[in-house]
N, C-alpha and C. Protein backbone atom coordinates (compact mmCIF):
# COMPACT_ATOMS: atom_id res chain seq x y z
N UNK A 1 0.83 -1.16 0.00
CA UNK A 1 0.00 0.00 0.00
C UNK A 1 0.88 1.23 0.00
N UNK A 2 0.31 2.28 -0.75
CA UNK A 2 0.95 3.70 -0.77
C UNK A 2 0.59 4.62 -0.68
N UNK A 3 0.98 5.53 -0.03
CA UNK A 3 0.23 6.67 0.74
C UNK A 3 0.62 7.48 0.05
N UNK A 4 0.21 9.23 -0.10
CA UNK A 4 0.25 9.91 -0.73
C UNK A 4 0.67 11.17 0.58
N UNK A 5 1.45 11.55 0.38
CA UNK A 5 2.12 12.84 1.38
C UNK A 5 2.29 14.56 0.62
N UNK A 6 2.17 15.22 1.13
CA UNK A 6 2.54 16.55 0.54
C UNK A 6 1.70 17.52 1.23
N UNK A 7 1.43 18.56 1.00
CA UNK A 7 0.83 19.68 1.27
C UNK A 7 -0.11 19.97 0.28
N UNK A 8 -1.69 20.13 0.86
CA UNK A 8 -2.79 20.50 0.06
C UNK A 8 -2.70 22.16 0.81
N UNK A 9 -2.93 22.66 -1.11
CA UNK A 9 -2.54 24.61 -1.61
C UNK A 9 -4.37 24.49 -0.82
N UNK A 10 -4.37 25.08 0.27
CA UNK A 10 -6.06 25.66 1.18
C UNK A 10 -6.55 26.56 0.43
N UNK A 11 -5.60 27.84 -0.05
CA UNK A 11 -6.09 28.81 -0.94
C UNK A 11 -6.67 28.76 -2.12
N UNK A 12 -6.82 27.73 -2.55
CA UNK A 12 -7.33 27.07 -3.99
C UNK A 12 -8.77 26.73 -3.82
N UNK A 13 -8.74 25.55 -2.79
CA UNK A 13 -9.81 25.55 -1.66
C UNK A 13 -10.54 26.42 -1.73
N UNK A 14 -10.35 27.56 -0.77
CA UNK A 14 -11.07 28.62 -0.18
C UNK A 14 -11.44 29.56 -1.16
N UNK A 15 -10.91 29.72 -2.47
CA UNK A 15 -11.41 30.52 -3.60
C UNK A 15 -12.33 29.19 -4.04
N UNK A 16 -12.33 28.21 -4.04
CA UNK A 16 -13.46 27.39 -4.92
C UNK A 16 -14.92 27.87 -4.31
N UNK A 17 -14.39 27.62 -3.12
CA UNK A 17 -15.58 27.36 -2.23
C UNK A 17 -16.29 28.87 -1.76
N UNK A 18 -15.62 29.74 -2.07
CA UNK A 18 -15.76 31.22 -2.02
C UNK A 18 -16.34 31.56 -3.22
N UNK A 19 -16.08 31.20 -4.56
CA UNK A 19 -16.43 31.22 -5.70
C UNK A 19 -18.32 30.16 -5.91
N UNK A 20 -17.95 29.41 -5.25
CA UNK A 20 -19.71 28.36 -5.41
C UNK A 20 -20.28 28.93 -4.19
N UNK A 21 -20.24 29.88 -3.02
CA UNK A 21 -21.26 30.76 -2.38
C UNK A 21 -21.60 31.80 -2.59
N UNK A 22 -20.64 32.58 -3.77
CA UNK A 22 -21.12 33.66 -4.34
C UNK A 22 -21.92 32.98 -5.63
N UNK A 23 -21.88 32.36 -6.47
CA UNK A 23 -22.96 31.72 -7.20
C UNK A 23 -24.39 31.38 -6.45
N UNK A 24 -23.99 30.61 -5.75
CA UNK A 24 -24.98 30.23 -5.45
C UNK A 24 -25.95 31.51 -4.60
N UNK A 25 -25.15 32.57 -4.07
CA UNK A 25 -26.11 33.85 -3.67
C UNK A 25 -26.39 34.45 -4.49
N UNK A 26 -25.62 34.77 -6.03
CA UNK A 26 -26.64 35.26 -7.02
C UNK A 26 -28.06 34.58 -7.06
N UNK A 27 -27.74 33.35 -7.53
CA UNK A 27 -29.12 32.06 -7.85
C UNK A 27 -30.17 32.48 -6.86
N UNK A 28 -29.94 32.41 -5.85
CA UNK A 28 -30.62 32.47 -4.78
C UNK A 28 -31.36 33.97 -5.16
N UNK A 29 -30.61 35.11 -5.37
CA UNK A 29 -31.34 36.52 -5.68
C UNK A 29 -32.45 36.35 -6.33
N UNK A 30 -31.73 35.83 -7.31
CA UNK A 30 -32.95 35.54 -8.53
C UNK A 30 -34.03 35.17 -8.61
N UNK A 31 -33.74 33.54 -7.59
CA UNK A 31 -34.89 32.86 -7.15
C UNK A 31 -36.14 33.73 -6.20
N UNK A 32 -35.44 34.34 -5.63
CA UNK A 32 -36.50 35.59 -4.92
C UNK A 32 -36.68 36.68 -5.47
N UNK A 33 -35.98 37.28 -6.80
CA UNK A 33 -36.87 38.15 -7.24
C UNK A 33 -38.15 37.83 -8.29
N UNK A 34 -37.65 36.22 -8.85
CA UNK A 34 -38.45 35.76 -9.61
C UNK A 34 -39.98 35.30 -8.40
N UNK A 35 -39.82 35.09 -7.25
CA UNK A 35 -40.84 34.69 -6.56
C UNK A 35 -41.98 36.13 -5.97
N UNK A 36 -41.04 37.59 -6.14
CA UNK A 36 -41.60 38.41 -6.11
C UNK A 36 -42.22 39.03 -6.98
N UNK A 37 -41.58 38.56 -7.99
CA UNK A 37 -42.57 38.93 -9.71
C UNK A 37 -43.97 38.06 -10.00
N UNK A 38 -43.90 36.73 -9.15
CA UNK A 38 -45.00 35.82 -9.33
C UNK A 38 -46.09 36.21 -8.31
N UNK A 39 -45.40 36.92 -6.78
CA UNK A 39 -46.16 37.53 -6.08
C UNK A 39 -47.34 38.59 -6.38
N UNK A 40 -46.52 39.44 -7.04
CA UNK A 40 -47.37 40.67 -7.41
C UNK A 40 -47.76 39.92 -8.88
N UNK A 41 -48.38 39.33 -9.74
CA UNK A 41 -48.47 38.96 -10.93
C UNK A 41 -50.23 38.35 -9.87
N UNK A 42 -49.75 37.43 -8.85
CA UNK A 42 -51.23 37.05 -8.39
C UNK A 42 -51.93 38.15 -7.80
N UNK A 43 -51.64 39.31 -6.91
CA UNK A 43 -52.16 39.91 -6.65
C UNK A 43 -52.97 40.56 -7.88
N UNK A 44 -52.26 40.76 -8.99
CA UNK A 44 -52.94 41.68 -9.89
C UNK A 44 -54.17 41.05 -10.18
N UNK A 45 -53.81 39.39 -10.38
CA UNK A 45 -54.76 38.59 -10.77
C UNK A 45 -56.44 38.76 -10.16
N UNK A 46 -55.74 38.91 -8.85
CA UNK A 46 -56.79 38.65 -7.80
C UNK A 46 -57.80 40.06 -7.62
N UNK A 47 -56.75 41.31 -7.91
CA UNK A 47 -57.80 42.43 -7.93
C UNK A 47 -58.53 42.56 -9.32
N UNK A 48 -58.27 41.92 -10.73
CA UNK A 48 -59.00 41.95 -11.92
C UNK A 48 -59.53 41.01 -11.72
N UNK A 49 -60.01 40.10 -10.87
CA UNK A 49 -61.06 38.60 -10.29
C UNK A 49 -61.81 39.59 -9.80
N UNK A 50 -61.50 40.68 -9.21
CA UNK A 50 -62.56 41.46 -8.00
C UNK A 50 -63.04 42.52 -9.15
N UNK A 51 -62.35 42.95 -10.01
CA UNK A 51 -63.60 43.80 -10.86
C UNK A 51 -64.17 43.36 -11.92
N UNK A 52 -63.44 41.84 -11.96
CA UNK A 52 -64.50 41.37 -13.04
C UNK A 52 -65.99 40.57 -12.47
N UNK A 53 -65.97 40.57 -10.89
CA UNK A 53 -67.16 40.37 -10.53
C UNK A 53 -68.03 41.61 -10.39
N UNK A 54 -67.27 42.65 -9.65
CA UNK A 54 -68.27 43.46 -9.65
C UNK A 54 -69.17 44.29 -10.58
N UNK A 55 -68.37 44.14 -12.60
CA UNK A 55 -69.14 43.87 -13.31
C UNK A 55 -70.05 43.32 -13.56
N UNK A 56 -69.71 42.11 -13.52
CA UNK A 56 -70.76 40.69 -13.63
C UNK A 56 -72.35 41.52 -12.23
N UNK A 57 -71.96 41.81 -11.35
CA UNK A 57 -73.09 42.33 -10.35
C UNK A 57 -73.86 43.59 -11.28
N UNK A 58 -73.16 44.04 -12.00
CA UNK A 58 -73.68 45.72 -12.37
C UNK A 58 -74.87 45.18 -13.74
N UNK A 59 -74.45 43.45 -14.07
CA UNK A 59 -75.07 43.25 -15.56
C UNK A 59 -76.70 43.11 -15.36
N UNK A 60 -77.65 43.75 -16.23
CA UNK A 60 -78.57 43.45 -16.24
C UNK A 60 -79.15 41.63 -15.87
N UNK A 61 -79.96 41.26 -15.00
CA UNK A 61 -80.15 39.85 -14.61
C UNK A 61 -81.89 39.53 -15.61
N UNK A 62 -82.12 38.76 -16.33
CA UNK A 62 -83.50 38.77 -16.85
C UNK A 62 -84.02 37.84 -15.78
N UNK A 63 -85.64 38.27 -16.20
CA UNK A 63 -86.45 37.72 -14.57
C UNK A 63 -87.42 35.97 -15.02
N UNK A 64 -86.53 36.23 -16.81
CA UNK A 64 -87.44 34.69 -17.43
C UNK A 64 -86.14 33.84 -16.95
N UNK A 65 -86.87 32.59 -16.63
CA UNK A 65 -85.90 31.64 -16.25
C UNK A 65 -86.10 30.51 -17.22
N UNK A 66 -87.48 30.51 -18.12
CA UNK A 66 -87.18 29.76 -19.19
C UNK A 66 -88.30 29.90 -20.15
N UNK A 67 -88.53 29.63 -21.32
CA UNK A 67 -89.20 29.89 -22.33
C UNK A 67 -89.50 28.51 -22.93
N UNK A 68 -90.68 27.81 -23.54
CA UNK A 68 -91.04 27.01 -24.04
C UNK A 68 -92.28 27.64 -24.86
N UNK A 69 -92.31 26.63 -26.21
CA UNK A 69 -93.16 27.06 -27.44
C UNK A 69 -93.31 25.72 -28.07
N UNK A 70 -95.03 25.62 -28.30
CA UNK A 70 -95.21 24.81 -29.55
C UNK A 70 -95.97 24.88 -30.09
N UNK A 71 -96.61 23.84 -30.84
CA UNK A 71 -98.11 24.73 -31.83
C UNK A 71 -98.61 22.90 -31.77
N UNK A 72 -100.17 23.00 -31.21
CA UNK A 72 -100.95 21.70 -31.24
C UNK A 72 -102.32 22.03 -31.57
N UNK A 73 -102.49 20.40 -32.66
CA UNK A 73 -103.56 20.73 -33.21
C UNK A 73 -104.69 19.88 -32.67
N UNK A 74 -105.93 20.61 -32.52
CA UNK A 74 -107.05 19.83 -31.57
C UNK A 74 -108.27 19.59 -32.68
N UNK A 75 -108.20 18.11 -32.78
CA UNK A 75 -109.19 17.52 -33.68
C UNK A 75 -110.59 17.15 -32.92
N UNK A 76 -109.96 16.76 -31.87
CA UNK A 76 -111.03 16.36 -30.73
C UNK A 76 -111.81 17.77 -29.83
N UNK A 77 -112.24 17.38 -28.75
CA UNK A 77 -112.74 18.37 -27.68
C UNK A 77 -111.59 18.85 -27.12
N UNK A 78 -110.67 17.80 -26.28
CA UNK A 78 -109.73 18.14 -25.62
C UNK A 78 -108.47 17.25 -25.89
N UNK A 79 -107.48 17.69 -25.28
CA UNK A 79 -106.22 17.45 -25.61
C UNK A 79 -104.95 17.94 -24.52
N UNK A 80 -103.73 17.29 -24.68
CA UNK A 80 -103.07 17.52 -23.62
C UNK A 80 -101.27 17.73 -24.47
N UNK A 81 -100.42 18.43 -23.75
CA UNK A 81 -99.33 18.57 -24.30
C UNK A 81 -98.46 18.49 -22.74
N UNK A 82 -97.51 18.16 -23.55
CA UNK A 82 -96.25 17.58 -22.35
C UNK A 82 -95.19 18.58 -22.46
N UNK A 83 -94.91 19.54 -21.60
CA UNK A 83 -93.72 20.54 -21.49
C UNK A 83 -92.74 19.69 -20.47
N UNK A 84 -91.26 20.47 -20.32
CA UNK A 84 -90.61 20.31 -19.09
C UNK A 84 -90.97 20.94 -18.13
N UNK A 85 -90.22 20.66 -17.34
CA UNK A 85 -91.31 20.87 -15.92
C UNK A 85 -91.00 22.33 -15.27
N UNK A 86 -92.00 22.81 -14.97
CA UNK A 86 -91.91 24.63 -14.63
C UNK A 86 -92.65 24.40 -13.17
N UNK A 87 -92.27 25.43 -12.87
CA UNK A 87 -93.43 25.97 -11.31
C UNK A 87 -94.29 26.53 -12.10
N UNK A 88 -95.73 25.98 -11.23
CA UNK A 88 -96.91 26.97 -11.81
C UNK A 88 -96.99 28.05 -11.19
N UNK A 89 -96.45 28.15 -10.20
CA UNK A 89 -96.85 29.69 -9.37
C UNK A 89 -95.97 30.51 -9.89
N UNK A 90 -95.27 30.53 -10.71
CA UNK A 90 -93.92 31.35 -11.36
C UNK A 90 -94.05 31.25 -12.99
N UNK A 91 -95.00 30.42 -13.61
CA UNK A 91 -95.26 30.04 -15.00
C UNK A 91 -96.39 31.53 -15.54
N UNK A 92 -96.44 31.80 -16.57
CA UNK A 92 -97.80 31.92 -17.61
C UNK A 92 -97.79 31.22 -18.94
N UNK A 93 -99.16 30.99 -19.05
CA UNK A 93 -99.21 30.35 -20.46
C UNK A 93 -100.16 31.10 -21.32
N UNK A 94 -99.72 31.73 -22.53
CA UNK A 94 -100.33 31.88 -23.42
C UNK A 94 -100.79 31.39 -24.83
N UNK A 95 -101.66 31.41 -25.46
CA UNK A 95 -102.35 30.47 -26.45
C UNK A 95 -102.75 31.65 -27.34
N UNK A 96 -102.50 31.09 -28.67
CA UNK A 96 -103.12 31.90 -29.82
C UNK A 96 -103.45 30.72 -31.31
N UNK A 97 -104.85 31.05 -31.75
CA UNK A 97 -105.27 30.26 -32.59
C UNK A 97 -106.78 31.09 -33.14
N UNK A 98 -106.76 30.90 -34.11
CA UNK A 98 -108.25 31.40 -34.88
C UNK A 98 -108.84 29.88 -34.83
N UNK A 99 -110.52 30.26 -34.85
CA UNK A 99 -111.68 29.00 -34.73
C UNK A 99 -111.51 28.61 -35.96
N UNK A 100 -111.87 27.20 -35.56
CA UNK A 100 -111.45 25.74 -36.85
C UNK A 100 -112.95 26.21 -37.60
N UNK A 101 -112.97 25.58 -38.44
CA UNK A 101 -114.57 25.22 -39.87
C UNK A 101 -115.50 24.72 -39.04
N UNK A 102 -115.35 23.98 -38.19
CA UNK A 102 -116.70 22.92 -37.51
C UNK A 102 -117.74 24.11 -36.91
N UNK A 103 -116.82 25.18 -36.28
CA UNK A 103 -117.36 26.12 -34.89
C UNK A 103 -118.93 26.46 -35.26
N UNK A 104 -119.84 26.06 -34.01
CA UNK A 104 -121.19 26.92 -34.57
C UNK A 104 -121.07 28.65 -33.43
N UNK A 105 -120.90 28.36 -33.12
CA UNK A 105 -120.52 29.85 -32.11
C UNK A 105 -119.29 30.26 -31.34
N UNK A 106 -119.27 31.32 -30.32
CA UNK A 106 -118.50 31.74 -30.33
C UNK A 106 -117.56 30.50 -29.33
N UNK A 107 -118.25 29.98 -28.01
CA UNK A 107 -118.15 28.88 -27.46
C UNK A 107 -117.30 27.91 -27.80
N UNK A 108 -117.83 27.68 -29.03
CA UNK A 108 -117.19 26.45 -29.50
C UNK A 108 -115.90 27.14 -30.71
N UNK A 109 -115.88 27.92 -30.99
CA UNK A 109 -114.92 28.73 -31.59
C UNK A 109 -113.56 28.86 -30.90
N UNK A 110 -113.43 29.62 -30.16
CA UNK A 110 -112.04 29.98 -29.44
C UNK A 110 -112.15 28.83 -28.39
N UNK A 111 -110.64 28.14 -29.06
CA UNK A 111 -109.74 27.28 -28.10
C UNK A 111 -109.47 27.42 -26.28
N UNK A 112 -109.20 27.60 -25.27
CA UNK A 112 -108.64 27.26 -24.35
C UNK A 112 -107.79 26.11 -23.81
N UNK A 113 -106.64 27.03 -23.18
CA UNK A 113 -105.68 25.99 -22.85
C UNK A 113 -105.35 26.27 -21.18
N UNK A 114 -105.15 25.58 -20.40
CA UNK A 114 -104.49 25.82 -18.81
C UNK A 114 -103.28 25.06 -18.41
N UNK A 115 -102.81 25.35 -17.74
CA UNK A 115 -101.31 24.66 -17.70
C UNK A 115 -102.16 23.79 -16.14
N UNK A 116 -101.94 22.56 -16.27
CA UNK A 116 -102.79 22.02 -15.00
C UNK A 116 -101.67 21.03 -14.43
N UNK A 117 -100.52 21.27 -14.65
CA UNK A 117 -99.55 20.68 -14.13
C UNK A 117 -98.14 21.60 -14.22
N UNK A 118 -97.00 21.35 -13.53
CA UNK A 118 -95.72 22.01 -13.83
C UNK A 118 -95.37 21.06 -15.16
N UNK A 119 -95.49 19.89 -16.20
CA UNK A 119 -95.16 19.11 -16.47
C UNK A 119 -96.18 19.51 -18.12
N UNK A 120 -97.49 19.75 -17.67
CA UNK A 120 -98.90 19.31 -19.08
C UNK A 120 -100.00 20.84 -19.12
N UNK A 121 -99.88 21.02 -20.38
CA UNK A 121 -101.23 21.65 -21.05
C UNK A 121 -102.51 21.09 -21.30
N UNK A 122 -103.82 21.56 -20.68
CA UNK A 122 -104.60 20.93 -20.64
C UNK A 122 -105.33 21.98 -22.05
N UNK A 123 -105.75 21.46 -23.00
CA UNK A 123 -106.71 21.98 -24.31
C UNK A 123 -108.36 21.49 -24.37
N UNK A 124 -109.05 23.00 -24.75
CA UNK A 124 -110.44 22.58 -24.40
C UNK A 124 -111.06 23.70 -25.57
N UNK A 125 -111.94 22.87 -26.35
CA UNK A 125 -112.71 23.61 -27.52
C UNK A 125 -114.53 22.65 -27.15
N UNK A 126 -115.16 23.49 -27.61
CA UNK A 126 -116.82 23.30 -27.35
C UNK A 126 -116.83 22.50 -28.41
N UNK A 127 -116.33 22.18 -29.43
CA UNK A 127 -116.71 21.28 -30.50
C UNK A 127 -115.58 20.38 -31.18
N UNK A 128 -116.17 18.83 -31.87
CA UNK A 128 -115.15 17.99 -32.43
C UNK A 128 -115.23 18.18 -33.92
N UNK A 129 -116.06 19.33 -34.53
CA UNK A 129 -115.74 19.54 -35.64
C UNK A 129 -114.69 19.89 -36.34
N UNK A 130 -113.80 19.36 -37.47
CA UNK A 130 -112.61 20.18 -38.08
C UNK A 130 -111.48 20.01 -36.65
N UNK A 131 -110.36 21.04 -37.55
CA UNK A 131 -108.96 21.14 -36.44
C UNK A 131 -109.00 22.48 -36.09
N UNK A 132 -108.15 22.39 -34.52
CA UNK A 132 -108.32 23.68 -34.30
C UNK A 132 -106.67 23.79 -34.20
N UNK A 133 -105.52 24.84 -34.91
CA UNK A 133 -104.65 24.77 -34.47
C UNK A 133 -104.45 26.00 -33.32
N UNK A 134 -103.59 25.26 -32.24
CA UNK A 134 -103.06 26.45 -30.80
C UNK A 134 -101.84 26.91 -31.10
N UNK A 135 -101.17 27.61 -31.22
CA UNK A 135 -99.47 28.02 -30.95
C UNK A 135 -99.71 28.82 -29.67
N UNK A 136 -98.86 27.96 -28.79
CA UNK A 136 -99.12 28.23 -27.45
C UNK A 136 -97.37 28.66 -26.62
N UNK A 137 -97.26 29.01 -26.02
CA UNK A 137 -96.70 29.17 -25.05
C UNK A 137 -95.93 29.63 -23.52
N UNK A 138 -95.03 29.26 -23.07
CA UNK A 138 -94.94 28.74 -21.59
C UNK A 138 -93.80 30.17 -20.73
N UNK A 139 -93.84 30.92 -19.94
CA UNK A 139 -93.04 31.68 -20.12
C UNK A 139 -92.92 31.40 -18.06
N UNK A 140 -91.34 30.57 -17.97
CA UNK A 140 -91.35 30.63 -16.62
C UNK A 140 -90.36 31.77 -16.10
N UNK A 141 -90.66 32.57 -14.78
CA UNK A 141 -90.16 33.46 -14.34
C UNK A 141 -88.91 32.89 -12.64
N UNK A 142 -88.55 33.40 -12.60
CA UNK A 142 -86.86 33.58 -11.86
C UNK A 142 -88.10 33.13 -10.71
């Protein structure tokens, strides 16, 4: 076995190692100014989150929460149509149709319709003469 003897130069050393803590304290700068650029980058974020709601608050809100339309034709007395499902206490339904050929008066002339469910249109004419067509519809509110 052989050993190795002499004098290790410290000053060589102590500049290496003097040299990789000043690197490494630049790096380190960096790393924290880059973490202060990401800092303020969220804040900004966070105050254009806060005025893009309080836009969103300023926007007109509509008070229909949904709209349904169809057009049914009543050959019979009565008749029924199937919507999705609404609140009636928050619903109106409107109906429009001119009297079918059969009509002997006014009675039996103009159609009626009632919404008798959140779900069905209930249709009602005085006579089974001819067709009567309805274009009807459903207008639910907020």
């Amino acid at each position: 076995m052989s050993s190795v003897t002499g004098k290790v130069d410290l000053s060589s050393v102590n500049e290496g190692v003097t040299d990789l803590l000043n690197r490494l304290t630049v790096e380190r700068a960096v790393a924290l100014s880059a973490i202060d650029a990401m800092s303020g980058r969220v804040v900004d974020i966070k105050g254009k989150s806060q005025d893009i709601e309080n836009i969103v608050e300023l926007l007109p809100v509509s008070p229909i929460k949904s709209i349904q339309r169809g057009v049914k034709t009543l050959s019979g007395a009565t008749s029924t149509a199937t919507i999705s499902a609404v609140n009636t206490s928050k619903a109106m339904l409107s109906i429009s149709g001119g009297p079918d050929a059969g009509a002997s008066g006014v009675r039996d002339a103009i159609p009626t319709a009632q919404l008798t469910s959140g779900t069905e249109i209930s249709f009602r004419r005085g006579t089974t003469g001819g067709n009567a067509v309805i274009s009807w519809e459903v207008i639910e509110y907020v």
